[in-house]
Protein backbone atom coordinates (compact mmCIF):
# COMPACT_ATOMS: atom_id res chain seq x y z
CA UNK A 1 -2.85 20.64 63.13
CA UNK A 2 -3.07 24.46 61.96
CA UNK A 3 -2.66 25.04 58.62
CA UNK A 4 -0.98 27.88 57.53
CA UNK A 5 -2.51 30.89 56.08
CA UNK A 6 -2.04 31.53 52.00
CA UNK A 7 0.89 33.04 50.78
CA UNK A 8 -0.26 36.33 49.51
CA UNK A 9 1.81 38.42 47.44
CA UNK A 10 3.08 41.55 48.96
CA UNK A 11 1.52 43.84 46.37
CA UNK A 12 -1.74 41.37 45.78
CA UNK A 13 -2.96 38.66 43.75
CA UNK A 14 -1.63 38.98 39.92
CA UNK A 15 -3.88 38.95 36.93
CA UNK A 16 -3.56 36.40 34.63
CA UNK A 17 -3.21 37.28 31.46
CA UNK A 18 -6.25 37.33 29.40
CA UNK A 19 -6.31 34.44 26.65
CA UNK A 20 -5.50 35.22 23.58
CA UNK A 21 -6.96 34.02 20.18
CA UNK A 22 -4.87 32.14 18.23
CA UNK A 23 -5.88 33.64 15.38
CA UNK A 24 -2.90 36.28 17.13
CA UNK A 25 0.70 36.25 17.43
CA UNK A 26 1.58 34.93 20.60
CA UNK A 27 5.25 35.21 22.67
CA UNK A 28 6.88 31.99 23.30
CA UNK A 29 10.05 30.93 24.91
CA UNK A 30 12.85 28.68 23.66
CA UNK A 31 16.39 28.21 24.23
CA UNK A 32 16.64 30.46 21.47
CA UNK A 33 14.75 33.42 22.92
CA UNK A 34 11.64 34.58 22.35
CA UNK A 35 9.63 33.59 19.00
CA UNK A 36 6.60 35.21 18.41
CA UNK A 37 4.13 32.11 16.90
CA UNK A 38 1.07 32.38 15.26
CA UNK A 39 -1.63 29.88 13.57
CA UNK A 40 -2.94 30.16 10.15
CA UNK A 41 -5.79 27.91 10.45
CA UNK A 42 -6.71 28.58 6.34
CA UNK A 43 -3.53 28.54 4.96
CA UNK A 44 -3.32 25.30 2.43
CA UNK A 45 -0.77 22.95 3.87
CA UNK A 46 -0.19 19.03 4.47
CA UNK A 47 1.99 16.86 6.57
CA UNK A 48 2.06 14.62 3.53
CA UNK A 49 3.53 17.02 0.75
CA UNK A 50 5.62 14.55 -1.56
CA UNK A 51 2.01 12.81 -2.34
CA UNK A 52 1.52 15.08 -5.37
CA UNK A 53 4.47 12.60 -7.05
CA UNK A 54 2.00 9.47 -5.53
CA UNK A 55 -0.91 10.90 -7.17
CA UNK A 56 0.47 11.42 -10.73
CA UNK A 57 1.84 7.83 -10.97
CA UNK A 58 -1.77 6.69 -10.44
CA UNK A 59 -3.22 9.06 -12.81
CA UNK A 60 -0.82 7.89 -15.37
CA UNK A 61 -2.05 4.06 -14.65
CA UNK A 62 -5.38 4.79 -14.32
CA UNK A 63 -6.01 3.53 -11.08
CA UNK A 64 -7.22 5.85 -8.54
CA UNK A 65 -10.63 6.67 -10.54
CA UNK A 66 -11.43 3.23 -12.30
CA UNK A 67 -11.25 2.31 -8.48
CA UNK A 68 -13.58 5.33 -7.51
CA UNK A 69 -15.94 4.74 -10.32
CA UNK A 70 -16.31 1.13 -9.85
CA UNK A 71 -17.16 1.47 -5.86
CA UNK A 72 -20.42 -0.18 -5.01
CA UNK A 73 -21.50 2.67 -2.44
CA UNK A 74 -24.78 4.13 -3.84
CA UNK A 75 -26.39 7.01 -1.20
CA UNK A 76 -30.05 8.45 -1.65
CA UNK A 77 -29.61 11.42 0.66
CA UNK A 78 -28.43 14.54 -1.56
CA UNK A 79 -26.76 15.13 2.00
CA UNK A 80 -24.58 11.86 2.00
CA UNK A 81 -21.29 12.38 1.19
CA UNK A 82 -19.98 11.65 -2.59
CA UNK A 83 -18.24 8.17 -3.22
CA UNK A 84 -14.79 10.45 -4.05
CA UNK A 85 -14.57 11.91 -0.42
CA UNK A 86 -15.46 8.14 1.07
CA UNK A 87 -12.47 6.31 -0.72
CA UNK A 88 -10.37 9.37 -0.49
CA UNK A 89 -10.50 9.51 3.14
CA UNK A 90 -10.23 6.30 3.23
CA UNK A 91 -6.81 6.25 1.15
CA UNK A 92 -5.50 8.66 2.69
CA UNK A 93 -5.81 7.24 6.51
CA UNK A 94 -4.22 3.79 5.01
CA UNK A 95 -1.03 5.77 3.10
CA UNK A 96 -0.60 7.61 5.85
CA UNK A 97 0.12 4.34 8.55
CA UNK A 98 -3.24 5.16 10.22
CA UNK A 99 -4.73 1.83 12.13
CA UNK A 100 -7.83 3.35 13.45
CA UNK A 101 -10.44 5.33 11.94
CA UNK A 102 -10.56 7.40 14.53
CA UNK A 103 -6.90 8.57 12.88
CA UNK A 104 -8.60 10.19 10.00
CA UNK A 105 -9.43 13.32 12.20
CA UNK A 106 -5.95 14.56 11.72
CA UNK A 107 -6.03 14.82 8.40
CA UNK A 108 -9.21 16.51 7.90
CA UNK A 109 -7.77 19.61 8.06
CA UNK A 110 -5.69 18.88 4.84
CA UNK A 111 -6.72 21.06 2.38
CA UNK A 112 -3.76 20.55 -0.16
CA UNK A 113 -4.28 16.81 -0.96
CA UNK A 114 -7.85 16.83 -0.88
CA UNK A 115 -7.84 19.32 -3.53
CA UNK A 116 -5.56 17.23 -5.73
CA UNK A 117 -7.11 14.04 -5.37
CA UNK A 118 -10.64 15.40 -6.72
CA UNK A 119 -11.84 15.32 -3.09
CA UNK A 120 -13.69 18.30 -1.40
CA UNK A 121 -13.11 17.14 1.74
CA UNK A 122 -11.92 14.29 4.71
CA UNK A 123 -15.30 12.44 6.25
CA UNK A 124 -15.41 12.04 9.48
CA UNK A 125 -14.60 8.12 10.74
CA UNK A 126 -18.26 7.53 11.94
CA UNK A 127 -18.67 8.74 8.36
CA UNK A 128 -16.22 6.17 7.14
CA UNK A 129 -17.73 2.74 8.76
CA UNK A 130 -21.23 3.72 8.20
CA UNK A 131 -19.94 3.55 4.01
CA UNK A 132 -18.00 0.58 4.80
CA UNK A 133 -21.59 -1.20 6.30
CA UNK A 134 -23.61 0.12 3.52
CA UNK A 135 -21.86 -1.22 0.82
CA UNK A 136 -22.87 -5.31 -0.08
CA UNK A 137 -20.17 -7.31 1.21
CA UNK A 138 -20.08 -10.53 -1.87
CA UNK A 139 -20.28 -6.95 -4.55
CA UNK A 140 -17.63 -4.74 -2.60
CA UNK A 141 -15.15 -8.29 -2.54
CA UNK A 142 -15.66 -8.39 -6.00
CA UNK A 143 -14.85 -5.03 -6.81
CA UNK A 144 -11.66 -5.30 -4.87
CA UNK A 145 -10.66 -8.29 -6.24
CA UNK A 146 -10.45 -7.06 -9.81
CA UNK A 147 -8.28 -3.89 -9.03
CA UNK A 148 -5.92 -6.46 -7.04
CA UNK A 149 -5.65 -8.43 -9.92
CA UNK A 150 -5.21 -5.75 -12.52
CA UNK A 151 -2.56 -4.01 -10.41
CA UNK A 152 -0.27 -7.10 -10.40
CA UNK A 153 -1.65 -8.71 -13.61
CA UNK A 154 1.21 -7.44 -16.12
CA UNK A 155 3.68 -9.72 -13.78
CA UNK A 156 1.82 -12.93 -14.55
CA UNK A 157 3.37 -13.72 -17.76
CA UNK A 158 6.79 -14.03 -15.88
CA UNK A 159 7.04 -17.17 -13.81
CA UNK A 160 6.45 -16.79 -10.07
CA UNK A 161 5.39 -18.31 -6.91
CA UNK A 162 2.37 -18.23 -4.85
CA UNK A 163 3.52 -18.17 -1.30
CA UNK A 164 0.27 -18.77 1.11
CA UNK A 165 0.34 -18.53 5.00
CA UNK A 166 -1.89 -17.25 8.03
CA UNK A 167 -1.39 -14.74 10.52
CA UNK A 168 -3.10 -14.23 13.42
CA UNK A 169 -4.79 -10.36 14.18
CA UNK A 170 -5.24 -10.26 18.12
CA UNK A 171 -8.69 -8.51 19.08
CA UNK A 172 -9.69 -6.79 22.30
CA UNK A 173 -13.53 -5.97 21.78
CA UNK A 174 -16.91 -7.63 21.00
CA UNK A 175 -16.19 -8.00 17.19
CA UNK A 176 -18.38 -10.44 15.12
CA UNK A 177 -15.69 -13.56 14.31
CA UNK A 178 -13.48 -12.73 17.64
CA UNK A 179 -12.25 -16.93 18.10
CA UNK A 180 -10.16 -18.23 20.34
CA UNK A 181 -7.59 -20.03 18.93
CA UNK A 182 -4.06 -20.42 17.49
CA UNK A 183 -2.73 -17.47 19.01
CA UNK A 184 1.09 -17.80 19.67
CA UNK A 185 1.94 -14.18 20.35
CA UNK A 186 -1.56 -13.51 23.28
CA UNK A 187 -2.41 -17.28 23.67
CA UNK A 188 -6.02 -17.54 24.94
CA UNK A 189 -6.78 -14.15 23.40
CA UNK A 190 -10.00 -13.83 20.88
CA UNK A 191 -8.67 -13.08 16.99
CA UNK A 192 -8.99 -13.02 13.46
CA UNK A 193 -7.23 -14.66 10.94
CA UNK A 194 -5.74 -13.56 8.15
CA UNK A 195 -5.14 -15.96 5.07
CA UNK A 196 -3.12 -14.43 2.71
CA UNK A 197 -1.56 -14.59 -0.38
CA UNK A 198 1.38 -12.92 -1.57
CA UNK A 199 3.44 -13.14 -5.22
CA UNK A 200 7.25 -13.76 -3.72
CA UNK A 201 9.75 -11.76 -4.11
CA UNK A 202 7.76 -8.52 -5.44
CA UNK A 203 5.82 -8.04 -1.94
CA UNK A 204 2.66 -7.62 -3.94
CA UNK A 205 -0.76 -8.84 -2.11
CA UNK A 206 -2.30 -11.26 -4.25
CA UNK A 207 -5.72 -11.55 -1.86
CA UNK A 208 -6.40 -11.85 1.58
CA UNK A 209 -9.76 -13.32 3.21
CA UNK A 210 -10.84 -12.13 7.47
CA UNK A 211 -11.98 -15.33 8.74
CA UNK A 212 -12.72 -16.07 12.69
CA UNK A 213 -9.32 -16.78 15.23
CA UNK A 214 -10.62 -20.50 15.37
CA UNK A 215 -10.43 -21.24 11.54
CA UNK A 216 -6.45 -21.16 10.93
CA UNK A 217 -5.59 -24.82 9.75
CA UNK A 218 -4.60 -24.52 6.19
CA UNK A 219 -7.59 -26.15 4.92
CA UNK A 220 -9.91 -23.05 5.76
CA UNK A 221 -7.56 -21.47 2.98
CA UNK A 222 -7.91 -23.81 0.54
CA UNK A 223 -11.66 -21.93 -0.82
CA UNK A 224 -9.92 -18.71 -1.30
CA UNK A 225 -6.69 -20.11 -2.24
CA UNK A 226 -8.96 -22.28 -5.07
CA UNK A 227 -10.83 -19.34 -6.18
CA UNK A 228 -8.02 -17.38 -6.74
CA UNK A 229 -6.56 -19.94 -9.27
CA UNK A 230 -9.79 -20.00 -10.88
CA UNK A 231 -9.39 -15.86 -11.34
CA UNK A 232 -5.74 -16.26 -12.91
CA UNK A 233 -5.53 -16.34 -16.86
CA UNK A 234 -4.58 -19.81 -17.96
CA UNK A 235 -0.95 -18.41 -19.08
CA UNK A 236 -0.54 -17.12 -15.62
CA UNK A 237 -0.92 -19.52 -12.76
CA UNK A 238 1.77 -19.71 -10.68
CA UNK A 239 5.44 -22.13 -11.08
CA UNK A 240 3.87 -23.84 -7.83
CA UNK A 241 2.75 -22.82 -4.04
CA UNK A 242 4.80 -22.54 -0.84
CA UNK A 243 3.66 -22.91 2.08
CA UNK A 244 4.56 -24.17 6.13
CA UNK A 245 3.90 -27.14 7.77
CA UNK A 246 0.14 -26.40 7.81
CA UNK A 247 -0.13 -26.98 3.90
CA UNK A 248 1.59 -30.41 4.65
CA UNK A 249 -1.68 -32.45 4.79
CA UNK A 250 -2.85 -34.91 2.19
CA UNK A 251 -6.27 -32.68 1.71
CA UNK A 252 -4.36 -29.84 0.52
CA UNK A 253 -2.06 -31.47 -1.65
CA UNK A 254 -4.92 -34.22 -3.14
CA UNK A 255 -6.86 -30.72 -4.14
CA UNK A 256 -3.70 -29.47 -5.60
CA UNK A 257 -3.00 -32.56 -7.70
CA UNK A 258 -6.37 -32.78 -8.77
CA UNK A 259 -5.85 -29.53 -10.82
CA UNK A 260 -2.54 -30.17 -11.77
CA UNK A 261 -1.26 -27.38 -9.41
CA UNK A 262 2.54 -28.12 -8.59
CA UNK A 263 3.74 -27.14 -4.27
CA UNK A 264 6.48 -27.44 -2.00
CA UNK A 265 5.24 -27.58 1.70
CA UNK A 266 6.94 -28.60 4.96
CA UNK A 267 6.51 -31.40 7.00
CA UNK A 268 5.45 -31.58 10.19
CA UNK A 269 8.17 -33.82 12.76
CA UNK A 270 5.44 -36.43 13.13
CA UNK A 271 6.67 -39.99 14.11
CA UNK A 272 6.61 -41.12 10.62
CA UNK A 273 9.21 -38.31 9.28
CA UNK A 274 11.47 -38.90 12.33
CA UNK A 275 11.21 -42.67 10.83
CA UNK A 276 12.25 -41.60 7.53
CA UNK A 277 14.86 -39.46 9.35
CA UNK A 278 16.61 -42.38 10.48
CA UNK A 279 16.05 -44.60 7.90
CA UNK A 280 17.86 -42.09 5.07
CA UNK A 281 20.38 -40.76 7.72
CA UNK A 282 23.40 -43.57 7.43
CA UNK A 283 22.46 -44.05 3.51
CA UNK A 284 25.02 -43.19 0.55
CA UNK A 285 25.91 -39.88 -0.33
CA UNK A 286 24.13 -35.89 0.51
CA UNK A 287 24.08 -33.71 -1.54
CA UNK A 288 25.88 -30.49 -0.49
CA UNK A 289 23.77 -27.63 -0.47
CA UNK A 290 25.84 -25.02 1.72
CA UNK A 291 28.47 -24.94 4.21
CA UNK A 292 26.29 -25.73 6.78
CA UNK A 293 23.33 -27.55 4.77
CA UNK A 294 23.14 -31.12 3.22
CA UNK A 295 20.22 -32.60 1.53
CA UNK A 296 18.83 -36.04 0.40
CA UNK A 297 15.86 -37.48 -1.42
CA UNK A 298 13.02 -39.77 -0.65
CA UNK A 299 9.85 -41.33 -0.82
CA UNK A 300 7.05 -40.98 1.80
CA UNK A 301 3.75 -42.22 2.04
CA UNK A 302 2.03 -41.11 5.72
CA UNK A 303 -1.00 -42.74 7.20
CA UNK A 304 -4.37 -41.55 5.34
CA UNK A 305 -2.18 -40.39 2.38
CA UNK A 306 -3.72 -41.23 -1.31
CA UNK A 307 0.16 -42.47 -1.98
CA UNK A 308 3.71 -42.01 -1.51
CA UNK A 309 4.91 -38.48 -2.49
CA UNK A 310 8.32 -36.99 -3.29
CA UNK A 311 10.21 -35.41 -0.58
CA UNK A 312 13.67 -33.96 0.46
CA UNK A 313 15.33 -34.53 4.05
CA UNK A 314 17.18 -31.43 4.84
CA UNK A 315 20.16 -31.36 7.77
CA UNK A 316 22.92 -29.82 9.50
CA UNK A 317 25.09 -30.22 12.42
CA UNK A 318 24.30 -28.87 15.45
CA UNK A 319 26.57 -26.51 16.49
CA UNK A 320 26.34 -26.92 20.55
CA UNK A 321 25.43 -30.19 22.95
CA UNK A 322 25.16 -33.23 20.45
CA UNK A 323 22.14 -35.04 22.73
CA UNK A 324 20.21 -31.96 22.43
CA UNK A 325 17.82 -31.41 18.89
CA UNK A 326 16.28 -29.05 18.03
CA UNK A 327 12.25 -28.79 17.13
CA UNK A 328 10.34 -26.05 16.10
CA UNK A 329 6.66 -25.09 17.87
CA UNK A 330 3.79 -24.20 15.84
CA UNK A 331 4.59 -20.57 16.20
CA UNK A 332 7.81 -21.38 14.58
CA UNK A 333 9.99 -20.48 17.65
CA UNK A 334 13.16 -23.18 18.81
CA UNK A 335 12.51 -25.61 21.40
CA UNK A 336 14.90 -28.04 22.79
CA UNK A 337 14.13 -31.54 22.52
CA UNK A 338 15.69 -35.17 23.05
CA UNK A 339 15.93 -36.36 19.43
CA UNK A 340 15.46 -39.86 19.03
CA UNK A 341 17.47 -42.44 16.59
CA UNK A 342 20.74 -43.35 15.93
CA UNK A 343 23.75 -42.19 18.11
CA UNK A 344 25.37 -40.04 15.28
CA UNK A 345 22.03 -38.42 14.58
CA UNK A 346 21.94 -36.72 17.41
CA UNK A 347 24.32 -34.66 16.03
CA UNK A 348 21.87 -32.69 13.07
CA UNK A 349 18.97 -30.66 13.01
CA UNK A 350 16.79 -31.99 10.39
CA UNK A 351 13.95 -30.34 8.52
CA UNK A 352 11.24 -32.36 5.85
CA UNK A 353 9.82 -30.91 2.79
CA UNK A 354 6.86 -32.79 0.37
CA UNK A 355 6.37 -31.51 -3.26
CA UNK A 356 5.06 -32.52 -6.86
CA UNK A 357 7.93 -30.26 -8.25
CA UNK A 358 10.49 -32.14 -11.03
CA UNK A 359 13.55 -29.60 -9.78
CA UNK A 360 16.87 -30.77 -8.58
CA UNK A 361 17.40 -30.71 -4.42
CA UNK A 362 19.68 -27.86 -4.25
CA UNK A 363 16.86 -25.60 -6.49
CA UNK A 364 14.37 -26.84 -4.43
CA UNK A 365 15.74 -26.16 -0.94
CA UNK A 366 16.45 -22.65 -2.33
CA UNK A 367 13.49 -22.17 -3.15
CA UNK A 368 11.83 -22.99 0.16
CA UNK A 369 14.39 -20.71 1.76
CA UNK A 370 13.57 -17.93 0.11
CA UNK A 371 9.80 -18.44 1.59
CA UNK A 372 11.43 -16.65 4.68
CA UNK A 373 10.60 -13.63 2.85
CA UNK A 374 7.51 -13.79 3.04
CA UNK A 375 7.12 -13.37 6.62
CA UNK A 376 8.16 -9.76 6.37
CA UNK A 377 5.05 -9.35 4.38
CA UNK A 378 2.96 -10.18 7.02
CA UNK A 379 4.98 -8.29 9.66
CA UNK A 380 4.95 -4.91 7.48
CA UNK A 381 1.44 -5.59 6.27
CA UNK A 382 0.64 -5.63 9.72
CA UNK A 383 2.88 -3.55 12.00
CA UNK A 384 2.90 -0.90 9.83
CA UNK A 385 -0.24 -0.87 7.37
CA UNK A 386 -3.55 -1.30 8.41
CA UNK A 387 -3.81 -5.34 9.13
CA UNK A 388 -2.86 -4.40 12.75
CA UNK A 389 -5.90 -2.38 13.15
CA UNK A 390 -9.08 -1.13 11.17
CA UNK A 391 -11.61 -2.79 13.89
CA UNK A 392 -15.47 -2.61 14.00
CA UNK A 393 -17.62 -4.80 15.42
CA UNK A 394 -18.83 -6.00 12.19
CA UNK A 395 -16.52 -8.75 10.22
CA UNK A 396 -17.62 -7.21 7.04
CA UNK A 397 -15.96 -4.11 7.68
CA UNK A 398 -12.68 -5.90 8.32
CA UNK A 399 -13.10 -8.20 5.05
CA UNK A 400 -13.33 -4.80 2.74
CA UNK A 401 -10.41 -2.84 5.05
CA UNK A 402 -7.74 -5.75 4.36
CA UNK A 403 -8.30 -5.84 0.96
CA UNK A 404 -8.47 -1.61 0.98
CA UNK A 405 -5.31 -2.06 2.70
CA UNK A 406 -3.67 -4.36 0.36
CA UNK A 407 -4.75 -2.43 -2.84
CA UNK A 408 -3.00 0.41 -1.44
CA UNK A 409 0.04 -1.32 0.02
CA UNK A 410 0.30 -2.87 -3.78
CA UNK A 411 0.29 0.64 -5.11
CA UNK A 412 2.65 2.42 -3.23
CA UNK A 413 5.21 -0.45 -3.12
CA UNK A 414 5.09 -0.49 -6.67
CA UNK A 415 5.81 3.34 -7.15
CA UNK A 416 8.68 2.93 -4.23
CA UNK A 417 10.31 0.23 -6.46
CA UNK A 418 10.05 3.07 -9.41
CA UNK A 419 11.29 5.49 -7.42
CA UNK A 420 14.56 3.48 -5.66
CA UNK A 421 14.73 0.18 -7.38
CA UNK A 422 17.78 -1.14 -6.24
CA UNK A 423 15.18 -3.19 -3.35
CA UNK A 424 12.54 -3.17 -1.28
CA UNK A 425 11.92 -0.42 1.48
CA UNK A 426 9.10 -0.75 3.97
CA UNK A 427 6.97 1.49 5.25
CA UNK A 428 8.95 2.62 8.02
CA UNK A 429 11.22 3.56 5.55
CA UNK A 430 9.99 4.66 2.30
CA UNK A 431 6.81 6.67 4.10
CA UNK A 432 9.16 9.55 5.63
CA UNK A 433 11.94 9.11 2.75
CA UNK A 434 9.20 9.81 0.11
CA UNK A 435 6.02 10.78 1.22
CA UNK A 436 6.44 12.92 4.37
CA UNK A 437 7.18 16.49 4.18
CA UNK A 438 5.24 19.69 4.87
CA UNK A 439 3.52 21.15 1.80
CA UNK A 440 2.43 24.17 0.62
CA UNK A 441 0.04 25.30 -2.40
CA UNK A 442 -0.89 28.86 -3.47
CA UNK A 443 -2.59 29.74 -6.14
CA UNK A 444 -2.69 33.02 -8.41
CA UNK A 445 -3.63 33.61 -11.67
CA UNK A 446 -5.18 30.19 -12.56
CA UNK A 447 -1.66 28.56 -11.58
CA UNK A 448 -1.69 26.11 -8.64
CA UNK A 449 2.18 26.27 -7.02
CA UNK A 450 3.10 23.37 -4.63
CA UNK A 451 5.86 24.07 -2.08
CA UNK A 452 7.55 21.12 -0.85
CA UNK A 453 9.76 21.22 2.36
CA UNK A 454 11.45 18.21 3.89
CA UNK A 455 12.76 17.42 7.11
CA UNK A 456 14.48 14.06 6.24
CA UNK A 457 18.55 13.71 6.41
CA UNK A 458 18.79 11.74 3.21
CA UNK A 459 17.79 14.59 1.11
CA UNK A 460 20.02 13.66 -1.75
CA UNK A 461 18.59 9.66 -2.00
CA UNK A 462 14.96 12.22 -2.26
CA UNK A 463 16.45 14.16 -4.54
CA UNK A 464 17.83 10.95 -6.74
CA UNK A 465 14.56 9.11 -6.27
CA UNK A 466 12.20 11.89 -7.66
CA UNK A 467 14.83 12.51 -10.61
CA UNK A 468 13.91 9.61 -12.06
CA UNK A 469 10.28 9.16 -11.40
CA UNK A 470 10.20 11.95 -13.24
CA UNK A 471 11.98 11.16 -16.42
CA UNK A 472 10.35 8.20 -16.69
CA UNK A 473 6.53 10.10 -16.14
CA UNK A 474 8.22 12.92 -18.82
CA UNK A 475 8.52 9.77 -21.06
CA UNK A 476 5.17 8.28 -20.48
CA UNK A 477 2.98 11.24 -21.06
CA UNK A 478 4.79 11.65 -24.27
CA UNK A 479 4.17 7.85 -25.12
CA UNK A 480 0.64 7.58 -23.50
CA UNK A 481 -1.60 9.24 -25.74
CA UNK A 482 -0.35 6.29 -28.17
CA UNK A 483 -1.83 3.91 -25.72
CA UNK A 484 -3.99 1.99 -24.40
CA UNK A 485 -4.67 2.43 -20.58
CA UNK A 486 -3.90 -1.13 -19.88
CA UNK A 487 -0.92 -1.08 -21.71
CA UNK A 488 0.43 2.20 -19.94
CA UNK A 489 0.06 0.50 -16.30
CA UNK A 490 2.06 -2.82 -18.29
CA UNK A 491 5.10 0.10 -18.56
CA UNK A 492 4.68 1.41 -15.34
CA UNK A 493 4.84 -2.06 -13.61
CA UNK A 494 7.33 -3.45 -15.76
CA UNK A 495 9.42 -0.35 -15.07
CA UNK A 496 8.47 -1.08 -11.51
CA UNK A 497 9.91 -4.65 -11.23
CA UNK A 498 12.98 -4.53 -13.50
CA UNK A 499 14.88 -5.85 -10.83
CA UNK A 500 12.49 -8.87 -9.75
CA UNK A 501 11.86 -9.76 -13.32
CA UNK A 502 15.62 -10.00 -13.84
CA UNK A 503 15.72 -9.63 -17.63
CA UNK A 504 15.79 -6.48 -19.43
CA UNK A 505 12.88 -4.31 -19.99
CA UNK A 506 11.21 -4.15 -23.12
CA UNK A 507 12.00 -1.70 -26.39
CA UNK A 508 9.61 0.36 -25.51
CA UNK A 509 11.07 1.41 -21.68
CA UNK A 510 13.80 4.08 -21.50
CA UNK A 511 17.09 2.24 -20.69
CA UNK A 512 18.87 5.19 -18.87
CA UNK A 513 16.46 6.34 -16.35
């Protein structure tokens, strides 16, 4: 086959234009014409130009420096970077929905943030992990640990529950802890796992401890669970713990009685509870609970148990084929299933719960509803903060990075719920409602000027939102200098959580903001 020759223009080859610099205007085409475009590689801008409002609300409760200061990263090269850039970098790449430190190269070119945040620059990630490896791993937990505790600390005094539970981080490397095994989501897939512990109802992280992807049975949760108690001040341990059908095991609960620690866990369906099913099924009167839900109470003592504990048999009718059940797999998805017992029984779904708790049946199957709250903790904490990602090959790494992660998640959820505290807005939301904008500052005669432009359609819920962050910071400045530190971040979080502590806020708190 002959090819054909080259298509040569009739009046020769044409010169390509010679590159330009973009340091110079260049001509661009649109749909709207030509627009002549130019970079500005110096000028002082940020993707991220509502932070400003972030930064003053930890200023005001002295928490961004204590945090700095009390960092156990010590350098001996005058060329290392300072402790300030480190954690900066490092907060900024979380805040900003980053899950790999490889992310934190987009933001070195902010110049704006930096700035306010003390910082003099972003580190690079390689930068990043090496700090993360350097620090001791029992020292930097500690340190952690104490600015957890102090940023949800002025919500102890108000009764609340400890909701405890284990997710499941899928890995896809060589990383020091990679397990296989309960995986429901990549079954067969190495993994770490993530046993957490959350304050209901506020979204705040109370701890959370990396452990290997074979090591997810509730009783590899019972150390950190027992060393946070230990941590609480005696006036603020929790009404009781709530927990799946993991924490339904005599272990747990003999550990929890032993310290006079009141719970409310879930049963597994194990042929003893499907026993007690039928036996309380055809017996007097339920008590209504909902439309749909009826409930009953019992006693229950399962093989290896100490004794017989309290518990409540939950049902309701099935709504389709009355031979059918329905049981729920470990990774709490519905299966079908032949339910054994009496005829008429066939016709509920039924679901056990164990506790130590005094409460009535309808308070206490409310309560263990609610726990269904808690699983969008885990997804956001996850899916859109850095649980999802954050991976080295080192497990230390990943034990400081979740609780970096949480500290920060804590924080900003806190000054959302100041900001818009009608409920609670994830990430998805809250990040490009108040936080995302381009920002500009300028400076001239000793006068910093910050230039805020958003792109969001809701300008008006921004505009509403910032209004009364700042009144209340207007407020506080004028009341702070009265104060002690610890009793300025007790206003801010009390200000914070009006709505979860359902009661009004205290004299001191402005009532119209």
């Amino acid at each position: 086959m002959v090819l054909p020759p080259n298509a040569v223009h009739p009046e020769g080859e044409a010169d390509f234009a010679e590159k330009q610099p973009l340091s110079t205007a260049i001509e661009v085409e649109t749909f709207a014409g030509k627009v002549h475009v130019e970079w500005d590689p110096t000028a002082a801008v940020t993707p991220i130009g509502q932070l400003p409002f972030f930064i003053e609300f930890l200023k005001l409760g002295h928490r961004f420096n204590p945090w700095v200061e009390d960092c156990p990263l010590h350098y001996v090269s005058n060329n290392a970077p300072r402790k300030i850039d480190v954690l900066g970098s490092l907060f900024l790449s979380i805040l900003s929905g980053d899950n790999r430190y490889a992310h934190m190269t987009a933001l070195r070119g902010d110049s704006v943030n930096t700035k306010l945040l003390g910082m003099s620059k972003v580190i690079s990630d390689d930068s990043a992990i090496r700090a993360l490896k350097r620090m001791d791993e029992t020292t930097a937990i500690h340190w952690l640990q104490d600015h957890l505790q102090s940023c949800y600390a002025p919500l102890l005094s108000t009764p609340w529950i400890l909701d405890v539970d284990v997710t499941v981080k899928p890995l896809y490397g060589h990383q020091e802890g990679a397990k296989v095994g309960y995986n429901p989501h990549k079954p067969g897939r190495p993994s770490h796992t993530y046993h957490s512990y959350i304050m209901a109802n506020t979204r705040l992280v109370l701890e959370v401890d990396v452990q290997p992807g074979d090591q997810s049975h509730a009783c590899h949760s019972m150390p950190g669970l027992i060393s946070l108690l230990k941590r609480l001040p005696d006036d603020g341990e929790p009404a009781f713990i709530r927990g799946d059908c993991e924490w339904g095991n005599d272990p747990v609960m003999s550990e929890l009685e032993a310290i006079g620690q009141h719970y409310l866990f879930k049963l597994k369906r194990s042929k003893r509870v499907k026993e007690l099913i039928a036996q309380v099924h055809g017996l007097g009167v339920w008590t209504r609970f909902n439309p749909e839900w009826e409930l009953k109470e019992s006693t229950l003592q399962l093989q290896g148990w100490q004794g017989a504990r309290r518990v409540v048999v939950a049902r309701r009718r099935l709504p389709k084929d009355p031979l059918i059940g329905l049981e729920y797999s470990r990774d709490g998805q519905r299966e079908l299933a032949l339910v054994e017992g009496p005829e008429d029984m066939r016709l509920f779904e039924y679901s056990v719960m164990v506790t130590n708790l005094d409460d009535e049946l309808v308070t206490l199957m409310r309560h263990y509803r609610d726990r269904a709250d808690c699983e969008n903790n885990f997804d956001e904490a996850k899916n859109q903060w850095g649980w999802g990602g954050f991976v080295t090959r080192q497990l230390q790494t990943s034990q400081i990075m979740a609780r970096l992660v949480a500290l920060i998640y804590n924080w900003w959820n806190l000054f959302v719920r100041l900001a818009i505290p009608d409920k609670h807005h994830e990430a998805i939301t809250s990040r490009p409602l108040l936080l995302s904008s381009v920002g500009r500052l300028t400076e001239s005669s000793r006068q910093r000027r910050m230039v805020i432009t958003s792109t969001h359609g809701e300008t008006a819920t921004i505009q509403r939102a910032y209004e009364r962050v700042h009144a209340f910071f207007s407020w506080l400045k004028a009341t702070a200098t009265q104060l002690p530190q610890s009793e300025c971040w007790q206003l801010i979080v009390t200000k914070s959580m009006e709505v979860f502590m359902g009661n009004d806020p205290p004299n001191k708190l402005p009532q119209t903001l």
